[in-house]
Protein backbone atom coordinates (compact mmCIF):
# COMPACT_ATOMS: atom_id res chain seq x y z
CA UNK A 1 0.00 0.00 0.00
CA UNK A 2 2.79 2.48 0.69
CA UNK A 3 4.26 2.25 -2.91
CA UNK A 4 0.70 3.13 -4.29
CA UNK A 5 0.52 6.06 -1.67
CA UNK A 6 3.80 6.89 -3.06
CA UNK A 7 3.58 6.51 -6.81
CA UNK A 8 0.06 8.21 -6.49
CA UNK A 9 1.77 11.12 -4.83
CA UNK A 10 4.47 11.34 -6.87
CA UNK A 11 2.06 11.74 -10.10
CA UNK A 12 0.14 14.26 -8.50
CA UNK A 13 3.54 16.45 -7.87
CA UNK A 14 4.48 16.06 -11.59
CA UNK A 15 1.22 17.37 -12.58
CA UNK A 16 1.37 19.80 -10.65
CA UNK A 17 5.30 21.02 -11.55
CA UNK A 18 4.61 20.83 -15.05
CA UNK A 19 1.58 23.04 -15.73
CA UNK A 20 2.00 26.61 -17.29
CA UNK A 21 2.24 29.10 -15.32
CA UNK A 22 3.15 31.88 -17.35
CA UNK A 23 2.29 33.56 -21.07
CA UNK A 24 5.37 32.83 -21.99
CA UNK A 25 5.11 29.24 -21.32
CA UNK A 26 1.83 28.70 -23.22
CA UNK A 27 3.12 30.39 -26.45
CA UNK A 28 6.19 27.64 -26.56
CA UNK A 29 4.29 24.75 -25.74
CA UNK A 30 5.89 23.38 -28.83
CA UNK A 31 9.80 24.53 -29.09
CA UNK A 32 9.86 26.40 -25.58
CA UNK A 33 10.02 29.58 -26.97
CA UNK A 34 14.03 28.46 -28.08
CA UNK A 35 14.91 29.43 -25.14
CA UNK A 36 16.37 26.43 -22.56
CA UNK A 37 19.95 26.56 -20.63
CA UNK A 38 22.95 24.50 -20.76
CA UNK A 39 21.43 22.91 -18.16
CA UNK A 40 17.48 22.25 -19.56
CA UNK A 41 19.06 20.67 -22.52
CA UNK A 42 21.77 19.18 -19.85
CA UNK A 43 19.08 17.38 -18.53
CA UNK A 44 16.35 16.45 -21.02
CA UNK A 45 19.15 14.41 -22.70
CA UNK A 46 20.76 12.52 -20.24
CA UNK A 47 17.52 11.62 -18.65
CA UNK A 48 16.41 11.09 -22.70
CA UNK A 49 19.11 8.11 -23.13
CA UNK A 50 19.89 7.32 -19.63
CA UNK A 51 16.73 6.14 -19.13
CA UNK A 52 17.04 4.18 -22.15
CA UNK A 53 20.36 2.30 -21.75
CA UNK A 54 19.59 1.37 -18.11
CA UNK A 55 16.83 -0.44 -19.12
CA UNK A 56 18.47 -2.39 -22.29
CA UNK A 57 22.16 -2.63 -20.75
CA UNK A 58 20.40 -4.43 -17.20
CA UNK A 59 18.49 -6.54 -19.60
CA UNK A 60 21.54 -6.96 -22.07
CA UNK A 61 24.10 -7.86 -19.76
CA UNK A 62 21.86 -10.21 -18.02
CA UNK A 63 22.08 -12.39 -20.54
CA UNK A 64 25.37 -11.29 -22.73
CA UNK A 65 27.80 -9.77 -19.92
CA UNK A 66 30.47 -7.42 -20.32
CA UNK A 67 29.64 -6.63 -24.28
CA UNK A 68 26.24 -5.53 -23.70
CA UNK A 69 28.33 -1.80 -23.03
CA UNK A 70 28.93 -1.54 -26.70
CA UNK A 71 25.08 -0.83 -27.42
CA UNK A 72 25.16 2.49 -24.84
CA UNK A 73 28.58 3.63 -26.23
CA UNK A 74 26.86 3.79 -29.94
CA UNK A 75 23.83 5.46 -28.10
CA UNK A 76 26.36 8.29 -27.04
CA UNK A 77 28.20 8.24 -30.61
CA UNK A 78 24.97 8.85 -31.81
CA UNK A 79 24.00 11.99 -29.27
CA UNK A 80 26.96 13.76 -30.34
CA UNK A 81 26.26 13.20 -34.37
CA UNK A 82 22.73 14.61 -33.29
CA UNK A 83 24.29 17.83 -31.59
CA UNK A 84 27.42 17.95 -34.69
CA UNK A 85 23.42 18.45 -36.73
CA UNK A 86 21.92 21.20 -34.41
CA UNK A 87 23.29 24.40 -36.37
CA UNK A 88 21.73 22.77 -39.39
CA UNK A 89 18.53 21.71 -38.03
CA UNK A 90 18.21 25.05 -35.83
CA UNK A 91 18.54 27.04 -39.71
CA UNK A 92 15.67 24.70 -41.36
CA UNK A 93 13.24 26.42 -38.20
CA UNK A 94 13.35 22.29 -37.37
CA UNK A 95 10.28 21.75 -35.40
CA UNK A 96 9.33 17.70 -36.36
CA UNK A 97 11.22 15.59 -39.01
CA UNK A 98 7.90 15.42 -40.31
CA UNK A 99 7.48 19.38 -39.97
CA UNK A 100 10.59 19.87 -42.02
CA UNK A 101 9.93 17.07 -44.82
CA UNK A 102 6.81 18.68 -45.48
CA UNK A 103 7.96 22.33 -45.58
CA UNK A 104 10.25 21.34 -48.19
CA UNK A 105 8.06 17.98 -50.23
CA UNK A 106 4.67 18.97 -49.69
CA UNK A 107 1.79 18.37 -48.03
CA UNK A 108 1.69 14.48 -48.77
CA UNK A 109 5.12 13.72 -47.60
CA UNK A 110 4.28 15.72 -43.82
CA UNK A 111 1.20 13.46 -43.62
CA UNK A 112 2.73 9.98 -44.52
CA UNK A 113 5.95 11.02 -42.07
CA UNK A 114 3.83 12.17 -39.58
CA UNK A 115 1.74 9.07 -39.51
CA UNK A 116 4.90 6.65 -39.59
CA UNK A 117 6.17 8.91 -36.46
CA UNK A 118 2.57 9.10 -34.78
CA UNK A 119 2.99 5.41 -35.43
CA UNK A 120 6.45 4.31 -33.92
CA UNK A 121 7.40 6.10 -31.22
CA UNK A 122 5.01 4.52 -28.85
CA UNK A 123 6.75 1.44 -30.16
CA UNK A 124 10.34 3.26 -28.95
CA UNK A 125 8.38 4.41 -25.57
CA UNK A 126 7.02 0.40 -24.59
CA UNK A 127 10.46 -0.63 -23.95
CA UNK A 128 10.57 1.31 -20.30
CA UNK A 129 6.94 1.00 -19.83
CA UNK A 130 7.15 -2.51 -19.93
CA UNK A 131 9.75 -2.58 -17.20
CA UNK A 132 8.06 -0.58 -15.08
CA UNK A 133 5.48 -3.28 -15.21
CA UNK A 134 7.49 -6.10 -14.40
CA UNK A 135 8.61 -4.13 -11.15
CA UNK A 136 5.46 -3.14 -10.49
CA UNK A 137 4.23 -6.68 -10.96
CA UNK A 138 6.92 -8.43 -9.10
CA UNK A 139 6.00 -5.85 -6.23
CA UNK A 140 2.32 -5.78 -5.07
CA UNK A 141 0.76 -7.74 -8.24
CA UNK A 142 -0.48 -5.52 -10.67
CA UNK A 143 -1.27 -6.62 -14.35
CA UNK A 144 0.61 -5.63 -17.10
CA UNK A 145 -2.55 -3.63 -18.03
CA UNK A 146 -3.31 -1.74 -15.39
CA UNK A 147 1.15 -0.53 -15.03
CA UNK A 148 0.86 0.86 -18.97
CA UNK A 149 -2.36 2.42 -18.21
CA UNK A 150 -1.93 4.67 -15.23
CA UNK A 151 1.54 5.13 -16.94
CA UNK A 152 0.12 6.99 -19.95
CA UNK A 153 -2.53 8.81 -17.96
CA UNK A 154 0.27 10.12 -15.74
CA UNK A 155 1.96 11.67 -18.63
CA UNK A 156 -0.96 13.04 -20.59
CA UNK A 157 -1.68 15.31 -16.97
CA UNK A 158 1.64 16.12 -16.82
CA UNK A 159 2.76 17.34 -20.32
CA UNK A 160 -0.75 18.32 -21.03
CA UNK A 161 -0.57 21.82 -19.60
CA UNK A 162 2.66 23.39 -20.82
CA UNK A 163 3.67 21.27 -23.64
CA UNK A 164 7.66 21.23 -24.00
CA UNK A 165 7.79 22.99 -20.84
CA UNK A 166 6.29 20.63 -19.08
CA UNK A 167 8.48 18.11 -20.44
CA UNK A 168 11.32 20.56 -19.59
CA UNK A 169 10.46 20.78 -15.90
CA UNK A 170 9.36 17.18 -15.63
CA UNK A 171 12.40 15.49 -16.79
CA UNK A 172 14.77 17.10 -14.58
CA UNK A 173 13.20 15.62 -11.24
CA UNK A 174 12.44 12.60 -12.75
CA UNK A 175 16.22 11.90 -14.21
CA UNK A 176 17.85 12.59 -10.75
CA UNK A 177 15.18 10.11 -9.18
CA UNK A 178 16.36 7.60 -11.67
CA UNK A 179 20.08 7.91 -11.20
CA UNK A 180 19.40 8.32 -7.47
CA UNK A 181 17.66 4.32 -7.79
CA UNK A 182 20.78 3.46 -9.63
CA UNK A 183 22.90 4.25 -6.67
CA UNK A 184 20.50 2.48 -4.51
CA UNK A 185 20.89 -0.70 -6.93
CA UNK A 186 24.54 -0.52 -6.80
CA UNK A 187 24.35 -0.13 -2.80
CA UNK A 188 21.98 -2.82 -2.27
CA UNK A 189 24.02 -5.42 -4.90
CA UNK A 190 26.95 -4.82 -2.79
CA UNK A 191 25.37 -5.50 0.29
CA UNK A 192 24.42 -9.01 -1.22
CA UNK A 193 27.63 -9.82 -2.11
CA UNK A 194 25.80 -12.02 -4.59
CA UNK A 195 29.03 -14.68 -5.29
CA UNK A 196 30.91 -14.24 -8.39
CA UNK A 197 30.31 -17.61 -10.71
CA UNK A 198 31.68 -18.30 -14.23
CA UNK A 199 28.46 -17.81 -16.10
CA UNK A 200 30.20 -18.68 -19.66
CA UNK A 201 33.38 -17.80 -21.09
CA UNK A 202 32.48 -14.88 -23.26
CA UNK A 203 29.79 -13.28 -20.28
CA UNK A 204 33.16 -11.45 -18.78
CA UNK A 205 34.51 -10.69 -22.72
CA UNK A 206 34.16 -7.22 -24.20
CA UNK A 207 32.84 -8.71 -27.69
CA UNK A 208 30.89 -12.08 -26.39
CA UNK A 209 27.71 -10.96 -27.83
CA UNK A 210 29.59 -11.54 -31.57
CA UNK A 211 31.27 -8.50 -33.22
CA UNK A 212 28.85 -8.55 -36.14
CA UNK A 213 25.49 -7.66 -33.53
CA UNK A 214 28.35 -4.99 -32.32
CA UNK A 215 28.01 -3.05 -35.64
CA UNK A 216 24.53 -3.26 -36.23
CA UNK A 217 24.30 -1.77 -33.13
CA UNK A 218 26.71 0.79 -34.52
CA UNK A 219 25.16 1.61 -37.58
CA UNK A 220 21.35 1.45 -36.25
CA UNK A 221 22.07 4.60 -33.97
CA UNK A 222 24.29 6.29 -36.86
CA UNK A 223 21.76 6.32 -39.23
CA UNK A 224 19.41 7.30 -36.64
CA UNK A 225 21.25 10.81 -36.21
CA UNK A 226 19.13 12.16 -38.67
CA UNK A 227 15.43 11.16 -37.29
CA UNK A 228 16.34 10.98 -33.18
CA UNK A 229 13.32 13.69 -33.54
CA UNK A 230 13.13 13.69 -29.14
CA UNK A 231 16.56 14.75 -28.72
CA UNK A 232 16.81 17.24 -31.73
CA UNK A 233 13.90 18.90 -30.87
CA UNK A 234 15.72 19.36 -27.24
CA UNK A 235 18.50 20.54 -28.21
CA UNK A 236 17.75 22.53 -31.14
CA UNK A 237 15.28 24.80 -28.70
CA UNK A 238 18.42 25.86 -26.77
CA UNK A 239 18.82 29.81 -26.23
CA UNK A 240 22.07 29.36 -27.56
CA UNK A 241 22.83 26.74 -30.02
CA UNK A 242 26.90 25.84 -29.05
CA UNK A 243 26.30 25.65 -24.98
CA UNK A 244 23.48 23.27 -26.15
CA UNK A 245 25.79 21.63 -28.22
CA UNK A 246 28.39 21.60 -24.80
CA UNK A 247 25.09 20.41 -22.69
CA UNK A 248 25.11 17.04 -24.92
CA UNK A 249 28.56 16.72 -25.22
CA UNK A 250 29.05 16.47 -21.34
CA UNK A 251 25.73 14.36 -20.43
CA UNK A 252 27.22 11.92 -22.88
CA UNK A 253 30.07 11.46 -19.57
CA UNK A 254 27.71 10.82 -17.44
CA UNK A 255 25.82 8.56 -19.31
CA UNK A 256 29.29 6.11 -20.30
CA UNK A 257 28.90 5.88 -16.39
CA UNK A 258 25.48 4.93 -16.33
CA UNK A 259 25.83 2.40 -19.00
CA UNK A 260 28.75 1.05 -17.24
CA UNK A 261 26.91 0.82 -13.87
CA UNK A 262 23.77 -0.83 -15.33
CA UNK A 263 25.49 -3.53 -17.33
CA UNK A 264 27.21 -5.11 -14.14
CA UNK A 265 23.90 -4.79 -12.44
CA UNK A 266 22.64 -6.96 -15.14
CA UNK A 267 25.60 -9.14 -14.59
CA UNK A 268 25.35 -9.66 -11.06
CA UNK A 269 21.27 -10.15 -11.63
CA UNK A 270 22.37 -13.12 -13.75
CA UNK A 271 24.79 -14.94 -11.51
CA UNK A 272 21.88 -14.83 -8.98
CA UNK A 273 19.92 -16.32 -11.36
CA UNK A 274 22.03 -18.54 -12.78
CA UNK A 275 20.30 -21.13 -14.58
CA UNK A 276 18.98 -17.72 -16.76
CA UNK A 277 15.52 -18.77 -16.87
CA UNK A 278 13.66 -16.12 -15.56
CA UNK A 279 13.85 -12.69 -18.01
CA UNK A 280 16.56 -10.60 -17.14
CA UNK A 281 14.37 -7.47 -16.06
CA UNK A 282 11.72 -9.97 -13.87
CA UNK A 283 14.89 -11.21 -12.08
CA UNK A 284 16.45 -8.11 -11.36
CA UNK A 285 13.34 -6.40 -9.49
CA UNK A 286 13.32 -9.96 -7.81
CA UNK A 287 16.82 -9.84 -6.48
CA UNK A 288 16.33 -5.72 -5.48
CA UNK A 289 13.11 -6.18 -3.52
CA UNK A 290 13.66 -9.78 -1.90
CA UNK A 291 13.93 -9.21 2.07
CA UNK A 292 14.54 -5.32 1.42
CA UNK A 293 13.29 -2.74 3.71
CA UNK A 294 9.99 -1.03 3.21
CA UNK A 295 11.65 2.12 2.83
CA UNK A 296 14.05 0.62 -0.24
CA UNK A 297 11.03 -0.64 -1.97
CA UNK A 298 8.96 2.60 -1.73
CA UNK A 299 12.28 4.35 -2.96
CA UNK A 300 12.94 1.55 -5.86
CA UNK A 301 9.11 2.25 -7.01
CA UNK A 302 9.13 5.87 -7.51
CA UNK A 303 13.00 5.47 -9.84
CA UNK A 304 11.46 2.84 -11.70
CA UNK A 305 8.14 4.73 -12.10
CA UNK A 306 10.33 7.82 -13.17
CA UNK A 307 12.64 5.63 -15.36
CA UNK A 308 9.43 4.94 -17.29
CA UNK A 309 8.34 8.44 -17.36
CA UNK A 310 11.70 9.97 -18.54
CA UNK A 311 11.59 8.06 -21.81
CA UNK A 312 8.32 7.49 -22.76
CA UNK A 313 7.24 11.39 -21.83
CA UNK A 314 9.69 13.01 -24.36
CA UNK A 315 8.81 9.98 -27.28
CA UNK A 316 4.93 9.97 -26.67
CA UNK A 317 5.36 14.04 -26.61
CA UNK A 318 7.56 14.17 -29.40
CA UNK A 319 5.12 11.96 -31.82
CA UNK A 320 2.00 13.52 -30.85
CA UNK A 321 3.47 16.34 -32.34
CA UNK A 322 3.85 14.97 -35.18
CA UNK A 323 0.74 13.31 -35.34
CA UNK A 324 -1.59 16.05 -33.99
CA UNK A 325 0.28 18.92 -35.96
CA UNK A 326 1.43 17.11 -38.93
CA UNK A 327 -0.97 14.47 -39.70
CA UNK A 328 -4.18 15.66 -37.72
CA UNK A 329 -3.70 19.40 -38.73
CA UNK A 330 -5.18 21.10 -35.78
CA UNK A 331 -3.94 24.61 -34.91
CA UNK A 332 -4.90 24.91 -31.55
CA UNK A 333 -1.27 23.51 -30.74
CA UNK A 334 -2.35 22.36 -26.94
CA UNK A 335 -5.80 20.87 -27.81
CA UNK A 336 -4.22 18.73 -30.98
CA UNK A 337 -1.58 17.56 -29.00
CA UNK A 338 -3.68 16.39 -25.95
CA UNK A 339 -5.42 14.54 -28.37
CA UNK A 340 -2.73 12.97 -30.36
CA UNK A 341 -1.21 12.32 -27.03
CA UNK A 342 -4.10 9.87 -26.13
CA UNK A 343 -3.57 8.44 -29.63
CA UNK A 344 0.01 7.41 -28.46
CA UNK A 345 -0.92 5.99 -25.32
CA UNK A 346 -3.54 3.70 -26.71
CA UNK A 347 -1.21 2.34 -29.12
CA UNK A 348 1.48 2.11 -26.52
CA UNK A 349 -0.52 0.21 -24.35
CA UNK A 350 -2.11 -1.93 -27.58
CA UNK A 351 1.52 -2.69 -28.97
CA UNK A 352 2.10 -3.87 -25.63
CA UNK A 353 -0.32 -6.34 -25.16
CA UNK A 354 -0.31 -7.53 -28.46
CA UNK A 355 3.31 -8.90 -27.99
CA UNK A 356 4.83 -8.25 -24.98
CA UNK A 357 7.33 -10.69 -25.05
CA UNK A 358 8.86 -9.61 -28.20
CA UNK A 359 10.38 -5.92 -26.89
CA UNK A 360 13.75 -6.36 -29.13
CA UNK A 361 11.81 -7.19 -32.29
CA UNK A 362 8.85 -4.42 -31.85
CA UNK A 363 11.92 -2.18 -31.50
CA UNK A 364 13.82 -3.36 -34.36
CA UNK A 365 10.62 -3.04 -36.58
CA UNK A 366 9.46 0.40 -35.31
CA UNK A 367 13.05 1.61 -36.58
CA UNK A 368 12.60 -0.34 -39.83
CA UNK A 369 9.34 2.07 -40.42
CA UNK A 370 10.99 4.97 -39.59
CA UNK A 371 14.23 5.00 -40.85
CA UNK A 372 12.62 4.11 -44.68
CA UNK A 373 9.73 7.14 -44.17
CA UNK A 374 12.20 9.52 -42.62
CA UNK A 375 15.86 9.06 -42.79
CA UNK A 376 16.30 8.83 -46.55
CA UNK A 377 14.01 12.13 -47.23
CA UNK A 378 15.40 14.38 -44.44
CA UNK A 379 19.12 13.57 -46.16
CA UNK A 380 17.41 14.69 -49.44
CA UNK A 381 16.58 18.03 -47.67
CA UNK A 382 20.15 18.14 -46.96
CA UNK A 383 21.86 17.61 -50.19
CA UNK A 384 18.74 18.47 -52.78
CA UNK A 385 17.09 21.64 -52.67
CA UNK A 386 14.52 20.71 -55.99
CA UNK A 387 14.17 16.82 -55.63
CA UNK A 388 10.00 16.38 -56.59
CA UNK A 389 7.51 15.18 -54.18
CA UNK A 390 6.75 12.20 -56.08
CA UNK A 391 10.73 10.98 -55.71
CA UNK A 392 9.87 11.31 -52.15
CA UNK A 393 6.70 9.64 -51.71
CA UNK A 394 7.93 6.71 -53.63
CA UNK A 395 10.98 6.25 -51.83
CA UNK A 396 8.81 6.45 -48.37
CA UNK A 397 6.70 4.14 -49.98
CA UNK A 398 8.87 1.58 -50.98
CA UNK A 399 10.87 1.43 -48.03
CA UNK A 400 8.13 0.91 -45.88
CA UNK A 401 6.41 -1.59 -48.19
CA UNK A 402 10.35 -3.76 -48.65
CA UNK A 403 9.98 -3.39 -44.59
CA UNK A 404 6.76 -4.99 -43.90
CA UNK A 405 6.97 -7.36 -46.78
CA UNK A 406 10.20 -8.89 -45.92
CA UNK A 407 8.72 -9.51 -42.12
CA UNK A 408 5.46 -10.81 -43.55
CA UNK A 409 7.68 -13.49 -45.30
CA UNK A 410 9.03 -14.75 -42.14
CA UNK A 411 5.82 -14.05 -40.15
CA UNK A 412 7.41 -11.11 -38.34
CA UNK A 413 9.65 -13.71 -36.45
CA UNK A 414 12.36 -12.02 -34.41
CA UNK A 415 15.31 -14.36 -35.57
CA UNK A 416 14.61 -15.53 -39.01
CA UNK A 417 14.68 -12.91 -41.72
CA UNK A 418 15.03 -12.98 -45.38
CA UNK A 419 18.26 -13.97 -46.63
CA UNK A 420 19.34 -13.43 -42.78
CA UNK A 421 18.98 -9.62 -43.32
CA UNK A 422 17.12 -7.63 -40.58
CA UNK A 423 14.29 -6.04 -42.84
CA UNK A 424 15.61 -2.81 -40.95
CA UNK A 425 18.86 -3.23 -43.34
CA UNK A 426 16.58 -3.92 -46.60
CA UNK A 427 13.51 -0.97 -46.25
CA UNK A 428 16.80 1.52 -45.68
CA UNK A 429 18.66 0.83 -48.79
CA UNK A 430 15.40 0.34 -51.14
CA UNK A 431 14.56 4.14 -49.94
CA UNK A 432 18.16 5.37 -50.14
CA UNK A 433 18.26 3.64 -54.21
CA UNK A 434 14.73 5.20 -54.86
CA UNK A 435 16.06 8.85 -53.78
CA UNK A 436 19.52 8.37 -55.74
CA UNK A 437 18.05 6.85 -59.04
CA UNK A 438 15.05 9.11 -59.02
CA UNK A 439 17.55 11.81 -58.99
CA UNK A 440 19.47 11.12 -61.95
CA UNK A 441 16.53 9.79 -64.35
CA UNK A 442 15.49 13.61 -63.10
CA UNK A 443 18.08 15.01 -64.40
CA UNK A 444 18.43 12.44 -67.28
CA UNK A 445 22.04 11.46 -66.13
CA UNK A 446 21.43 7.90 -67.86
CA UNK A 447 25.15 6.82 -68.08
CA UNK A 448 25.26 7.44 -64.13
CA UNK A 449 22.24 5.59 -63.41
CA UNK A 450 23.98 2.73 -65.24
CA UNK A 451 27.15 3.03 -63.44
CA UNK A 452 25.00 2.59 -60.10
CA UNK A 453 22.70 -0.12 -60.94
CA UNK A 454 25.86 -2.10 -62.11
CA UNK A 455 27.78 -1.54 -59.08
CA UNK A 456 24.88 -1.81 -56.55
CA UNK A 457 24.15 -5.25 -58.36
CA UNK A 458 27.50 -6.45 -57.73
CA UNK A 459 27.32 -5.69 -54.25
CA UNK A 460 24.03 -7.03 -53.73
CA UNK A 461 25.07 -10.50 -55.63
CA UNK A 462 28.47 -10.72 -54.04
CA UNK A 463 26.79 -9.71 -50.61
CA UNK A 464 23.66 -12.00 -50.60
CA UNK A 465 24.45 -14.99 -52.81
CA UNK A 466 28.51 -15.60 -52.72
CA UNK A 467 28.41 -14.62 -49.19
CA UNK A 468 31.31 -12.17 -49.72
CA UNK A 469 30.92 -10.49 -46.15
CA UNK A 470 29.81 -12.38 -42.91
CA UNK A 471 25.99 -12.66 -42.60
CA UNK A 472 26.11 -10.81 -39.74
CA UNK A 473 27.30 -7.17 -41.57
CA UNK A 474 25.64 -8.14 -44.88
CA UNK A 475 22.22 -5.32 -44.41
CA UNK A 476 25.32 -3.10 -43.29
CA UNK A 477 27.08 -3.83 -46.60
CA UNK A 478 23.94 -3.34 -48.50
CA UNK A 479 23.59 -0.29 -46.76
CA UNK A 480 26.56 1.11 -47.13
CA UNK A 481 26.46 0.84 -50.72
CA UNK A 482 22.75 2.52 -50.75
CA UNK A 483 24.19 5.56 -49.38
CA UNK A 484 27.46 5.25 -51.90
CA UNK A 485 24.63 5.43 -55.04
CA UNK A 486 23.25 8.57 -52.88
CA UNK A 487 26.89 10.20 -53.02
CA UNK A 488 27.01 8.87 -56.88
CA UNK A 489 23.96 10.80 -57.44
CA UNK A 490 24.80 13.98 -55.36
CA UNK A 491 28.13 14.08 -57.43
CA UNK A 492 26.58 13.76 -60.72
CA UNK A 493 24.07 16.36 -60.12
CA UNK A 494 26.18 18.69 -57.69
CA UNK A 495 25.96 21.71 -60.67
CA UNK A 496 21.92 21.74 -59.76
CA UNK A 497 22.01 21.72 -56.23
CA UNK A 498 21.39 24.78 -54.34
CA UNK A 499 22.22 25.79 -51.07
CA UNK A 500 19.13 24.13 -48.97
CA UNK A 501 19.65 26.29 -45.05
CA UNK A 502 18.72 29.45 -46.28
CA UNK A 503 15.58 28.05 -48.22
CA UNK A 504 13.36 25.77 -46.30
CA UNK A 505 10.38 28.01 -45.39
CA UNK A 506 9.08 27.92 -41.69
CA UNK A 507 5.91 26.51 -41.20
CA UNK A 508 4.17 29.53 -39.93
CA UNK A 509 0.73 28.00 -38.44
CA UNK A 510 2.89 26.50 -35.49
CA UNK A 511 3.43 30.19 -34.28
């Protein structure tokens, strides 16, 4: 009863922190009015991917040890690519990806990114919402139903009244609560003094997990520079655009710690549980709260309920935005995002239930969605300042459709994938090729286009049927040579590009 009392109270407080209570407040409910510190961008990032990693590396190095730290390091390699993109983004007046794509394709390319953003973030936001569940379950019994349900109506009262205010003012309690449960974690482990046992030979090496998961880890979160739409929207509302830059660069420290810290928690969970048969985030609220104090549990409940909060607030937040602005198309900026806000719950909380067991693979296809509908067309913005809506649409269109198609095949298993390429890997290149061949039948540079079927055919046969690369890098490969056609193309058509900053027209209904 006292963790209810507790998280109940708790909730309250964060409503009541985050609601407006100035003009100035209400008029930013969308980008703050560009005006957060060093330390408002400071901590809506750390809190952004902190409460990300601890949840993965605990689960991670539960079951894979020591290696599971090379998925937070490419987390923090791609922070600092995001804040390397901030000038950039901060000239194109970035609200949304989906904001941006449309100010410069049209009103059919904001609606179908929009909807693939509206769509996938609550997908991105389950991850923490699920643990918070299974602590929440493992303490006093509640259903995984009723956890994701009083988790979304928590956040809708909270960001509800000031918009990315409320998610500034929200996020900074709610991070130190979380890194205040990690130190209780650590404290309490020690006290154990849980026995160290030889799990397996590679759960104390630094690339057990296989080198070739290592760099799909790598280039997932590089690629993901351009569309990590919760963290450029952060930063990119700073008053100052370089001390927002220094704000990421030195929360990217303290998160190498906190991805450090949470992988040997997982470790120790797992030689407590050493037969592995329980899932690594069940077994580690088992070992925490087993004999503890009341006081440690109560404490333990309100950092996992804010662990949950931290990431799902800025990802539900950040896609009702898209989907209430973008897709919706209601002015009133407050009212559409309440709205789309309960639209990204639901799904949350459907997606959820639907597959609960499956939290690696629903995350794994959300970025397969988004990455074809956004990543592709926000590099055109980049490099092409008259590429045609039509070269866009079909590029969205056909990365998404390669996506979903090559996980029908397979029945959207989460190990068996066409050719043994993660459809992630596949939907990418087909909307990278669609972009780069579009633009040089465009511009009728036939003996390019050629050159770049050729050469991406020799890849692709050398890749998928002679097995020239490891199966493990192969999507990379493909990839890799996607984005080589998109440098053909840029090369061959450089003489038409124009500058693209100074042009991309600010969406004015959002003021």
């Amino acid at each position: 009863m006292s963790i209810v009392i507790a998280v109940v109270l708790y909730s309250l407080f964060l409503v009541w922190l985050g609601r407006a209570r100035s003009a100035h407040e209400l008029s930013g409910y969308h980008d703050g009015g560009r005006q957060f510190s060093f330390w408002t961008v400071f901590v809506m990032v750390l809190g952004l991917w902190s409460s990300s990693v601890i949840v993965v590396q605990i689960d991670t190095g539960y079951d894979s040890g020591w290696s599971a730290v090379w998925y937070g390091i490419s987390v923090g390699v791609m922070s600092i690519l995001v804040s390397l993109l901030v000038p950039w983004f901060r000239r194109a007046q970035y609200l949304s990806n989906s904001d941006l794509l449309g100010a410069r394709f049209g009103l059919r390319v904001r609606r179908l990114s929009a909807l693939v953003i509206g769509m996938t973030f609550p997908i991105f936001a389950m991850s923490n919402a699920l643990a918070q569940a299974a602590f929440f379950h493992v303490a006093f019994g509640w259903p995984l139903s009723i956890s994701l349900v009083v988790t979304t109506l928590a956040l809708i009262a909270a960001l509800a009244s000031g918009g990315m205010w409320s998610l500034a003012k929200t996020q900074g309690l709610n991070t130190g609560l979380v890194l205040a449960g990690l130190a209780l974690a650590w404290l309490r482990f020690h006290q154990l003094a849980i026995p160290h046992v030889v799990v397996s030979k590679s759960f104390g090496s630094w690339f057990g997990i296989g080198q070739g998961l290592i760099w799909v880890w790598f280039g997932m979160n590089i690629i993901n520079a351009l569309s990590a739409q919760a963290e450029i929207q952060a930063v990119v509302n700073a008053r100052d655009i370089r001390r927002g830059q220094w704000a990421v660069w030195t929360s990217t420290l303290v998160l190498l710690g906190v991805v450090f810290l949470s992988t040997w928690l997982g470790m120790q969970t797992r030689e407590a549980f050493l037969n592995g048969r329980v899932e690594g985030l069940v077994a580690y609220a088992i070992v925490l709260l087993r004999h503890a104090p009341a006081w440690f549990q109560v404490a333990m409940a309100i950092s996992t309920w804010a662990l949950a909060l931290t990431w799902c607030g800025p990802l539900l937040f950040s896609g009702a935005m898209s989907l209430g602005r973008d897709l919706f198309g209601i002015d009133r900026a407050r009212l559409g995002t309440i709205i789309a806000l309960a639209v990204e719950g639901a799904l949350m909380v459907g997606y959820a239930l639907w597959r609960p067991g499956e939290v690696a693979w629903w995350r794994v296809f959300g970025l397969t969605l988004r990455n074809a509908a956004v990543v592709g067309p926000t590099l055109a913005v980049w490099l092409w300042s008259d590429l045609s809506e039509r070269a866009v649409l079909v590029s969205m269109l056909a990365g998404i459709g390669v996506g979903l198609g090559a996980n029908a095949i397979t029945g959207f298993s989460a190990t068996h994938f066409v050719w043994g390429i993660n459809p992630m890997w596949l939907a990418a290149s087909v909307a990278f090729l669609v972009l780069a061949w579009w633009r040089l039948m465009e511009r009728r540079r036939w003996e390019w286009l050629t050159l770049g079927i050729l050469l991406y055919g020799v890849v692709s046969w050398g890749t998928v049927v002679q097995h020239w690369t490891a199966p493990a890098v192969a999507g990379i490969v493909l990839l890799l040579a996607a984005l080589g056609e998109v440098a053909l193309a840029w090369l061959a058509t450089r003489p038409y590009a124009a500058p693209v900053a100074e042009e991309v027209p600010y969406y004015q209904s959002s003021q």
